[in-house]
PDB file of N, CA and C in Angstrom:
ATOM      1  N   UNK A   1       0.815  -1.192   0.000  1.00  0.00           N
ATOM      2  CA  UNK A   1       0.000   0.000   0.000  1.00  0.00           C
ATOM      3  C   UNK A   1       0.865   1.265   0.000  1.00  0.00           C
ATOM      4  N   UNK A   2       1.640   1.483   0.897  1.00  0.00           N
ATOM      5  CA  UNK A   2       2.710   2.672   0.738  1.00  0.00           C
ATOM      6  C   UNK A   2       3.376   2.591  -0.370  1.00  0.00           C
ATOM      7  N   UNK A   3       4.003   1.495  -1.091  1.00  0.00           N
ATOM      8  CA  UNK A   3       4.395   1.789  -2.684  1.00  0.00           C
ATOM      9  C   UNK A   3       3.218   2.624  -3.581  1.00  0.00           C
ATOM     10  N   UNK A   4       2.495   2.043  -3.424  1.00  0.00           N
ATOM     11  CA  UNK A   4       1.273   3.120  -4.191  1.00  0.00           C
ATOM     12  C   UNK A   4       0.770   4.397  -3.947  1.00  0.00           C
ATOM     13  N   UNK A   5       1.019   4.889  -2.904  1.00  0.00           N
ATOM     14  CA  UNK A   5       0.872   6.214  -2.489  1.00  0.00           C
ATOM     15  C   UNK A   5       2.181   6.616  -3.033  1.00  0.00           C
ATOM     16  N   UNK A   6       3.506   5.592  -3.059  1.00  0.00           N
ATOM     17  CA  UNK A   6       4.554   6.754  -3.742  1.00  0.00           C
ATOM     18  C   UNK A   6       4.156   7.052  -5.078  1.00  0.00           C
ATOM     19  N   UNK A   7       4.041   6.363  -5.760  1.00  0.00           N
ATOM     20  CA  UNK A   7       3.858   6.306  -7.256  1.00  0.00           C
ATOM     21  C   UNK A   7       3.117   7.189  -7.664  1.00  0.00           C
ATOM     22  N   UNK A   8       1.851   7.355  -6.574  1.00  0.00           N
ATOM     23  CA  UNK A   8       0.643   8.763  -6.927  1.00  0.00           C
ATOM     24  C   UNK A   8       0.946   9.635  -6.558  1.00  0.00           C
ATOM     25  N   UNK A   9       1.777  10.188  -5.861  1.00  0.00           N
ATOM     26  CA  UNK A   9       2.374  11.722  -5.800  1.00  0.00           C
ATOM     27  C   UNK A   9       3.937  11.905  -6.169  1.00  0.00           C
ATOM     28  N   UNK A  10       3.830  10.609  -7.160  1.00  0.00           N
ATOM     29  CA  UNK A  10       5.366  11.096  -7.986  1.00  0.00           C
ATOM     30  C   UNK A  10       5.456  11.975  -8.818  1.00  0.00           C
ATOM     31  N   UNK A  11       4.067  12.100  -9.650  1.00  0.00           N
ATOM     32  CA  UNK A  11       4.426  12.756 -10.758  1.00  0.00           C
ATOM     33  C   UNK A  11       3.899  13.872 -10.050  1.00  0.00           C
ATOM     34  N   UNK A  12       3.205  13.875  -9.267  1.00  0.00           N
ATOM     35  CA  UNK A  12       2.860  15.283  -8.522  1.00  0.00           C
ATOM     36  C   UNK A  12       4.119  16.076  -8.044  1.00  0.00           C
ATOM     37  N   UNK A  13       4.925  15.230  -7.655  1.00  0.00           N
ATOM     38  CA  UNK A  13       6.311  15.568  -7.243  1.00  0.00           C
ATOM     39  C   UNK A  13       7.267  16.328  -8.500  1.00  0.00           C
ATOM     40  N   UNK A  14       7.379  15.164  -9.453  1.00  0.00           N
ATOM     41  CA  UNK A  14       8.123  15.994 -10.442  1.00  0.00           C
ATOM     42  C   UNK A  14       7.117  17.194 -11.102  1.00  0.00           C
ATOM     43  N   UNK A  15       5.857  17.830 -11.122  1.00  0.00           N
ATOM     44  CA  UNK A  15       5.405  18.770 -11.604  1.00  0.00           C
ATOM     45  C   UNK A  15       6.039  19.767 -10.666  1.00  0.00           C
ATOM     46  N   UNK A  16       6.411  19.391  -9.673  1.00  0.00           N
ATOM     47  CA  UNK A  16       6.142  20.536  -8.719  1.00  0.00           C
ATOM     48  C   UNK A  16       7.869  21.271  -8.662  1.00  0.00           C
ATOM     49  N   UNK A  17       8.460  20.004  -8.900  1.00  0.00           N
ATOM     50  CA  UNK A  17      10.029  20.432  -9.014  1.00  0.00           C
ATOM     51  C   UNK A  17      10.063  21.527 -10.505  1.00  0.00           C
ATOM     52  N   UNK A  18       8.988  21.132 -11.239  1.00  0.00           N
ATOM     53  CA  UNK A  18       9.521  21.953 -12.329  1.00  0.00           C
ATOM     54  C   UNK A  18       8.916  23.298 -12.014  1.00  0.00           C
ATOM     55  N   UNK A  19       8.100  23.110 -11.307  1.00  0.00           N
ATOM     56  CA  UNK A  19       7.141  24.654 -10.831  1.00  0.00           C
ATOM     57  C   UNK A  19       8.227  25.386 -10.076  1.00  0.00           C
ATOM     58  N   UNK A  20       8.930  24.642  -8.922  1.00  0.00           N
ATOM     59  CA  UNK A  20       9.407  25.628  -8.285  1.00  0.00           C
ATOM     60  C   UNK A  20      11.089  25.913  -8.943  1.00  0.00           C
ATOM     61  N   UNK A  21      11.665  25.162 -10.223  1.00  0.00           N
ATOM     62  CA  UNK A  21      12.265  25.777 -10.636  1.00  0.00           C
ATOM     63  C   UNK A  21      12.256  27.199 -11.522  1.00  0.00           C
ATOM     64  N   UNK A  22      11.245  26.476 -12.487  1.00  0.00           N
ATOM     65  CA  UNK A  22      10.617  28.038 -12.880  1.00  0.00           C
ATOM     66  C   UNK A  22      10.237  29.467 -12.233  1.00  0.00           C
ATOM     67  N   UNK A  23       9.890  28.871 -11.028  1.00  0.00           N
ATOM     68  CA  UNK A  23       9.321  30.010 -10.046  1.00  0.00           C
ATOM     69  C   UNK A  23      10.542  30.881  -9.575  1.00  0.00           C
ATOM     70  N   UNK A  24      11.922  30.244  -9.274  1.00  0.00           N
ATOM     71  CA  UNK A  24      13.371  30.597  -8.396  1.00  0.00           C
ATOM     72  C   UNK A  24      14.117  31.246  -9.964  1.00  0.00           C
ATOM     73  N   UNK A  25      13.620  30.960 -11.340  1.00  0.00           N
ATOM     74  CA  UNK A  25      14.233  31.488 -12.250  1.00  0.00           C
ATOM     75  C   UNK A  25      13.636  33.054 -12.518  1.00  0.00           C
ATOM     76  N   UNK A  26      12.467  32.685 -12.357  1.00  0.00           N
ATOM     77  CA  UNK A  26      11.967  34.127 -12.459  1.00  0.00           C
ATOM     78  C   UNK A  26      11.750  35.288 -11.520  1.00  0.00           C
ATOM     79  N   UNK A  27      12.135  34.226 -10.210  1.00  0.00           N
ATOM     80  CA  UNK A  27      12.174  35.322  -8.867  1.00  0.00           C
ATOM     81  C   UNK A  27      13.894  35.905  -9.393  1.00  0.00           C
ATOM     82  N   UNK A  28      14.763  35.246  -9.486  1.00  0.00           N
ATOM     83  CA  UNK A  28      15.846  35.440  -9.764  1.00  0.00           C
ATOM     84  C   UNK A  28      16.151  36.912 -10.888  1.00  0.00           C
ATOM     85  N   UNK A  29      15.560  36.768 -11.574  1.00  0.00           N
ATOM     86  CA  UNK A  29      15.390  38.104 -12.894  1.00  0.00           C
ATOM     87  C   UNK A  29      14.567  38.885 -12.318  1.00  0.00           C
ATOM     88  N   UNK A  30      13.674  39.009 -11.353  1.00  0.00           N
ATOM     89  CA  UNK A  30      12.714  39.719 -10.768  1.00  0.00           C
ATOM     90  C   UNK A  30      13.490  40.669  -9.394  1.00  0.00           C
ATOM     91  N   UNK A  31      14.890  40.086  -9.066  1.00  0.00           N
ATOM     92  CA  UNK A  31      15.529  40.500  -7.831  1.00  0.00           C
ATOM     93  C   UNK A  31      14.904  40.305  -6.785  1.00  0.00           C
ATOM     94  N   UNK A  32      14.439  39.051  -6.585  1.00  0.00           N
ATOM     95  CA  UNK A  32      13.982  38.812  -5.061  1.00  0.00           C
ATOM     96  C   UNK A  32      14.200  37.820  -4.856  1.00  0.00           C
ATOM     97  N   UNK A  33      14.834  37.534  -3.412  1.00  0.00           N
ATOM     98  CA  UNK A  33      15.582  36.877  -2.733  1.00  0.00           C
ATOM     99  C   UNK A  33      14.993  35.838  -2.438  1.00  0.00           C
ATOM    100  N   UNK A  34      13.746  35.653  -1.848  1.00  0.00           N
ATOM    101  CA  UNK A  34      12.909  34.666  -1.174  1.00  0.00           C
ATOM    102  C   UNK A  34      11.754  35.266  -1.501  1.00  0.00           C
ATOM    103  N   UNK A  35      10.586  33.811  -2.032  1.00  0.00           N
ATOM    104  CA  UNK A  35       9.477  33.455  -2.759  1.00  0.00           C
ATOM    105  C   UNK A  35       8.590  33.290  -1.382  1.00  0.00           C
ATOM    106  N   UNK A  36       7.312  34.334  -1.155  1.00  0.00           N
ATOM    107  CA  UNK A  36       6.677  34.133  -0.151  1.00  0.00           C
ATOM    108  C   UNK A  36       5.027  33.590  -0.813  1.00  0.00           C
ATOM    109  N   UNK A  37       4.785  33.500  -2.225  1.00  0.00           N
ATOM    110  CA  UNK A  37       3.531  32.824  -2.539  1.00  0.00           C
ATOM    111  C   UNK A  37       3.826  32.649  -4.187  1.00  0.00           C
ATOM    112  N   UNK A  38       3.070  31.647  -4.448  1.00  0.00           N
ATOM    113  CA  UNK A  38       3.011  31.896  -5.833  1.00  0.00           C
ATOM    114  C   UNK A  38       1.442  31.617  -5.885  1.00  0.00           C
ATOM    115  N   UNK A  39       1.289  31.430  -7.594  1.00  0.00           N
ATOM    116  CA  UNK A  39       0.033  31.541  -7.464  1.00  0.00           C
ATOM    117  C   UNK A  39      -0.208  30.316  -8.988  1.00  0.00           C
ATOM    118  N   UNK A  40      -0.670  29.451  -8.985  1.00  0.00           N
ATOM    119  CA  UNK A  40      -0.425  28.636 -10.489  1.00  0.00           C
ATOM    120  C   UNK A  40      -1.700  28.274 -10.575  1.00  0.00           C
ATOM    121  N   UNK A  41      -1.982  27.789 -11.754  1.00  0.00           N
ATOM    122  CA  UNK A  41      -3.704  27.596 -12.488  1.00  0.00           C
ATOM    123  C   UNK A  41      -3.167  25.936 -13.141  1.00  0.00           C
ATOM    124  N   UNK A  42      -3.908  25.293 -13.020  1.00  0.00           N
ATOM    125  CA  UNK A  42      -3.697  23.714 -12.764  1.00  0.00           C
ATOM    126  C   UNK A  42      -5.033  23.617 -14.035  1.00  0.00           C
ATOM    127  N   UNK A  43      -5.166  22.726 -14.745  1.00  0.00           N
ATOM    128  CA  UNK A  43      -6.247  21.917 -15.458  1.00  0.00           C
ATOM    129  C   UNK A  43      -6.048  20.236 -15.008  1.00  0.00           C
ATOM    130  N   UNK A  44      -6.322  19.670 -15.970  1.00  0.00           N
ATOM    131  CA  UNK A  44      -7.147  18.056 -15.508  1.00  0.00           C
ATOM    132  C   UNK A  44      -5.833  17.799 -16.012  1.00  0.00           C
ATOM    133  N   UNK A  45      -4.769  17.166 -15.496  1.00  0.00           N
ATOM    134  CA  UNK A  45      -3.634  16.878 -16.125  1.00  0.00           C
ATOM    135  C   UNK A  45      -3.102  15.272 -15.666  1.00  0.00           C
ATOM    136  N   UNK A  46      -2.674  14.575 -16.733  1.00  0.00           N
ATOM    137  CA  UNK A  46      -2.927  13.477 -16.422  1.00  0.00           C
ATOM    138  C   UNK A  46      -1.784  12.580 -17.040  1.00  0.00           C
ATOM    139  N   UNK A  47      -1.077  12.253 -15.777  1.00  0.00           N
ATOM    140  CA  UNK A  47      -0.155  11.942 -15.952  1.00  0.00           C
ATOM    141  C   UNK A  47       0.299  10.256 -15.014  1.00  0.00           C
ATOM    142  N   UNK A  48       0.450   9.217 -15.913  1.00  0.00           N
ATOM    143  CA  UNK A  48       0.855   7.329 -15.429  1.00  0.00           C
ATOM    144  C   UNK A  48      -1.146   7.390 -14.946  1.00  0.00           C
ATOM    145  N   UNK A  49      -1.463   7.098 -15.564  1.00  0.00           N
ATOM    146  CA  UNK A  49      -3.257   6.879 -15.123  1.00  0.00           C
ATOM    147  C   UNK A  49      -3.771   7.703 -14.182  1.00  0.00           C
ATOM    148  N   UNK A  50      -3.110   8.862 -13.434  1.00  0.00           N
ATOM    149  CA  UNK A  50      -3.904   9.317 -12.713  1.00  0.00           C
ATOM    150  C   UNK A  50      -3.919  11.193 -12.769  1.00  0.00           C
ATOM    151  N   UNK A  51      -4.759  11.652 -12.300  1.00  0.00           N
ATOM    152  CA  UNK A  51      -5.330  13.637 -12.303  1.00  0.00           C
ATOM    153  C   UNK A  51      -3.393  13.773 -11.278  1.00  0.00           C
ATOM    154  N   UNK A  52      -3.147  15.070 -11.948  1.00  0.00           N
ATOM    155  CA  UNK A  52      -2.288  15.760 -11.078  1.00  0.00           C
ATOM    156  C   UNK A  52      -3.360  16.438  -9.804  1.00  0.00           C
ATOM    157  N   UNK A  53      -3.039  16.195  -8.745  1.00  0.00           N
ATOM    158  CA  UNK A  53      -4.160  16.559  -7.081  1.00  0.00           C
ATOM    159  C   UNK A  53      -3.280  18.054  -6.531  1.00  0.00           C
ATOM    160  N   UNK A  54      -4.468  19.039  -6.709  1.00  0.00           N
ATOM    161  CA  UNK A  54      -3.739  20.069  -6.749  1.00  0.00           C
ATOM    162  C   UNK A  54      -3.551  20.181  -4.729  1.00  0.00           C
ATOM    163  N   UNK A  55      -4.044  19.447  -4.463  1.00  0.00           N
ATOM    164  CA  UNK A  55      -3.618  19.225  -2.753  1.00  0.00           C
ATOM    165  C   UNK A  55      -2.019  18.668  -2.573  1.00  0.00           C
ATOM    166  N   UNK A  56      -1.427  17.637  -3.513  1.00  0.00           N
ATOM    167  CA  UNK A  56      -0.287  16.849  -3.492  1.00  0.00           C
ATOM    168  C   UNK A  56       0.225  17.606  -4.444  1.00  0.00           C
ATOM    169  N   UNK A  57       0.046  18.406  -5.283  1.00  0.00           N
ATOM    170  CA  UNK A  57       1.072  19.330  -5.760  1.00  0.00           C
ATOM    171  C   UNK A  57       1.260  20.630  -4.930  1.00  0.00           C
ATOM    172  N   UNK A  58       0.515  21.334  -4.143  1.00  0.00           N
ATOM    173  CA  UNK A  58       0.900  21.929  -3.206  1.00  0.00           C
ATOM    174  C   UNK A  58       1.890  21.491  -2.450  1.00  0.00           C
ATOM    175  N   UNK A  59       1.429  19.885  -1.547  1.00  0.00           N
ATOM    176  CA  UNK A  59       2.509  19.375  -0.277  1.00  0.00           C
ATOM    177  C   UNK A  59       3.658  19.712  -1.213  1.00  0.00           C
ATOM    178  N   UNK A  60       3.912  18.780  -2.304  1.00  0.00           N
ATOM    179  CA  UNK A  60       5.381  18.566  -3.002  1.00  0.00           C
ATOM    180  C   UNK A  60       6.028  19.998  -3.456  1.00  0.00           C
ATOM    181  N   UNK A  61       5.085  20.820  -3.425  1.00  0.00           N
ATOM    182  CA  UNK A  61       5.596  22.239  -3.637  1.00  0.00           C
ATOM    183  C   UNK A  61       6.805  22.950  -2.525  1.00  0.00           C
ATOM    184  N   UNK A  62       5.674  22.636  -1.436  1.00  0.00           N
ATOM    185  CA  UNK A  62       6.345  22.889  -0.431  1.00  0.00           C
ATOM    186  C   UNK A  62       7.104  22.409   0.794  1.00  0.00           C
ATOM    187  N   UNK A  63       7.372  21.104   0.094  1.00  0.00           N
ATOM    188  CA  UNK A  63       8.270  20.375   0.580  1.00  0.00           C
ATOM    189  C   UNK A  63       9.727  20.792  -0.279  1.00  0.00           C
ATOM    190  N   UNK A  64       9.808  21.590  -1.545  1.00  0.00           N
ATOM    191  CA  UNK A  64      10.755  22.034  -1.918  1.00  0.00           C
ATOM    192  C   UNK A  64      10.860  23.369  -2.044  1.00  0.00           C
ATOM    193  N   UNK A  65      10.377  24.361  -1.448  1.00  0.00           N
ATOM    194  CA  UNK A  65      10.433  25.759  -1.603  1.00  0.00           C
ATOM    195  C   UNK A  65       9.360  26.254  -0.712  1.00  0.00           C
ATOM    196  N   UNK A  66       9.438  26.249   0.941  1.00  0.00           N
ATOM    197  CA  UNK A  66       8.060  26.295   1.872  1.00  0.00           C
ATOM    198  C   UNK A  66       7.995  27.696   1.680  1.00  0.00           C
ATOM    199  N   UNK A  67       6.087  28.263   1.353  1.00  0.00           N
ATOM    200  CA  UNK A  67       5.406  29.246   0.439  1.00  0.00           C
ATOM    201  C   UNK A  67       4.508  29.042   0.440  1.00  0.00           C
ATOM    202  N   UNK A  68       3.581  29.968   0.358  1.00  0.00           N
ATOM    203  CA  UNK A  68       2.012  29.956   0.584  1.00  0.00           C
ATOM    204  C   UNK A  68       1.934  29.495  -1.047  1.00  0.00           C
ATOM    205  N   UNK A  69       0.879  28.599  -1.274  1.00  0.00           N
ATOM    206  CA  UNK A  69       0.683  28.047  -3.025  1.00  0.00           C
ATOM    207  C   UNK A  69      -0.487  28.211  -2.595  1.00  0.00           C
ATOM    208  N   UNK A  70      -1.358  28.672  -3.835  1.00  0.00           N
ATOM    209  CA  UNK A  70      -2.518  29.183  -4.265  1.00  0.00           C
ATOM    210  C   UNK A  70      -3.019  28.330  -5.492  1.00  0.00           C
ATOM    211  N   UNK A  71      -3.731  27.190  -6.007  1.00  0.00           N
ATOM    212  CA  UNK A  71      -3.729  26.821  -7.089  1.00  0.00           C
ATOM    213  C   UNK A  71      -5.422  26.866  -7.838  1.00  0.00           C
ATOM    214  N   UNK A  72      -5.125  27.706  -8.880  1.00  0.00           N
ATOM    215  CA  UNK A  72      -6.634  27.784  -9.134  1.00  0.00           C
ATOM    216  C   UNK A  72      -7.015  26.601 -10.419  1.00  0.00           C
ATOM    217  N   UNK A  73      -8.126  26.299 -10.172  1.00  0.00           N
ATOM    218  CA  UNK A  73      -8.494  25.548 -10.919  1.00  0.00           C
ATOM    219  C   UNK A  73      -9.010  25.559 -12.450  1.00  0.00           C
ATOM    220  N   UNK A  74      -8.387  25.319 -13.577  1.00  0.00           N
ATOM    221  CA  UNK A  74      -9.050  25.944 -15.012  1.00  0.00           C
ATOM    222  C   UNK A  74      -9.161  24.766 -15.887  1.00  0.00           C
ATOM    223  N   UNK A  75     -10.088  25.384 -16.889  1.00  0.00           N
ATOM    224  CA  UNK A  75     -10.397  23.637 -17.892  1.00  0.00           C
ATOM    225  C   UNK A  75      -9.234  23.788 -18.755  1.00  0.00           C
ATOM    226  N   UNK A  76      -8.993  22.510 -19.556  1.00  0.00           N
ATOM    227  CA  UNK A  76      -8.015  21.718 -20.502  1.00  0.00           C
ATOM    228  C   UNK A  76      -6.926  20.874 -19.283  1.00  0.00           C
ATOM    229  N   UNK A  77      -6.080  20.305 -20.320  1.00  0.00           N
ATOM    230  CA  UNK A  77      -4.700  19.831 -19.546  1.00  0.00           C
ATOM    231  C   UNK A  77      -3.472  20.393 -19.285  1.00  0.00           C
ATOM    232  N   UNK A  78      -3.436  21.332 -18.981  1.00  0.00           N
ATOM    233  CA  UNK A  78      -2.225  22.461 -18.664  1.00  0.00           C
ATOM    234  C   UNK A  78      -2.152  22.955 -17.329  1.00  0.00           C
ATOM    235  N   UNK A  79      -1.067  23.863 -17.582  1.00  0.00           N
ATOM    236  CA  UNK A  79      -0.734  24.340 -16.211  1.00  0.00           C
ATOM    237  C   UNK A  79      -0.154  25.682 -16.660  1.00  0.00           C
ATOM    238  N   UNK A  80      -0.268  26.440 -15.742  1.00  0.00           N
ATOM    239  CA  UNK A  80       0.726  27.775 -15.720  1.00  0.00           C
ATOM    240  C   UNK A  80       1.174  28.049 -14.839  1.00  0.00           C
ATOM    241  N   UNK A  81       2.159  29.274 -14.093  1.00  0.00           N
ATOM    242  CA  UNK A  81       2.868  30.102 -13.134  1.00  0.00           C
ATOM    243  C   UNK A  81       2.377  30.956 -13.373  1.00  0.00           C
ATOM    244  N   UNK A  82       1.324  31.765 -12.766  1.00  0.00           N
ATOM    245  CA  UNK A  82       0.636  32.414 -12.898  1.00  0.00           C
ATOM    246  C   UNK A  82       1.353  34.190 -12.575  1.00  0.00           C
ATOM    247  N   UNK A  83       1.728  34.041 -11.333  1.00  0.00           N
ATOM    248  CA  UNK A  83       2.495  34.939 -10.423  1.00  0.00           C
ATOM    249  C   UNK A  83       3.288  34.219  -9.137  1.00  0.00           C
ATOM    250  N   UNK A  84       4.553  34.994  -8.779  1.00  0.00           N
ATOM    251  CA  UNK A  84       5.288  35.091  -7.136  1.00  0.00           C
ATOM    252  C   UNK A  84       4.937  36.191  -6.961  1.00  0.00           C
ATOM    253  N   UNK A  85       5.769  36.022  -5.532  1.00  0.00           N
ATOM    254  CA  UNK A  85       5.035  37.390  -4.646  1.00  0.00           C
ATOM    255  C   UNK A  85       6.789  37.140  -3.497  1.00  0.00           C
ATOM    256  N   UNK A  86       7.311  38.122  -3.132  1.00  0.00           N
ATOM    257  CA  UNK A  86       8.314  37.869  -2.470  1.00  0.00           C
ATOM    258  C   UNK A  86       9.262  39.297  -2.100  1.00  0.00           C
ATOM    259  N   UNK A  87      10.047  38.555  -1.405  1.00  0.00           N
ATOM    260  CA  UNK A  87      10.853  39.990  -1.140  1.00  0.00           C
ATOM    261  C   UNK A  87      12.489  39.970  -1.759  1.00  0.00           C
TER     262      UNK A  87
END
């Protein structure tokens, strides 16, 4: 049973690594030091048989960059970085 809970917030995991790289690239050109929220728009995204869970892409968010995440919900299969917010 715990193998399967890894497997379902893996890919939640790697979305989220790519979120918060993107996020540290553009805080970076933006001149701010530390990322206090972002804000990303999630669709039905579907990735090894299962929905990306915008609850387990939050945790995995902030298990690599701890930050208030905001994720709004929009139709198709995509995603965006909507906005940071930081100092």
């Amino acid at each position: 049973m715990i193998f399967a809970f890894c497997i379902f917030i893996m890919h939640d995991f790697h979305l989220a690594n790519e979120i918060v790289k993107i996020a540290r690239e553009e805080a970076q050109k933006n001149g701010l030091l530390k990322i206090d929220k972002i804000t990303i728009e999630l669709g039905d995204i579907i990735e090894h048989g299962e929905s990306i869970s915008p609850e387990n892409l939050e945790y995995n968010i902030n298990l690599l960059m701890p930050c208030q995440v905001q994720v709004k919900s929009i139709k198709g299969n995509t995603w965006k970085l909507v906005s940071i917010e930081g100092e």
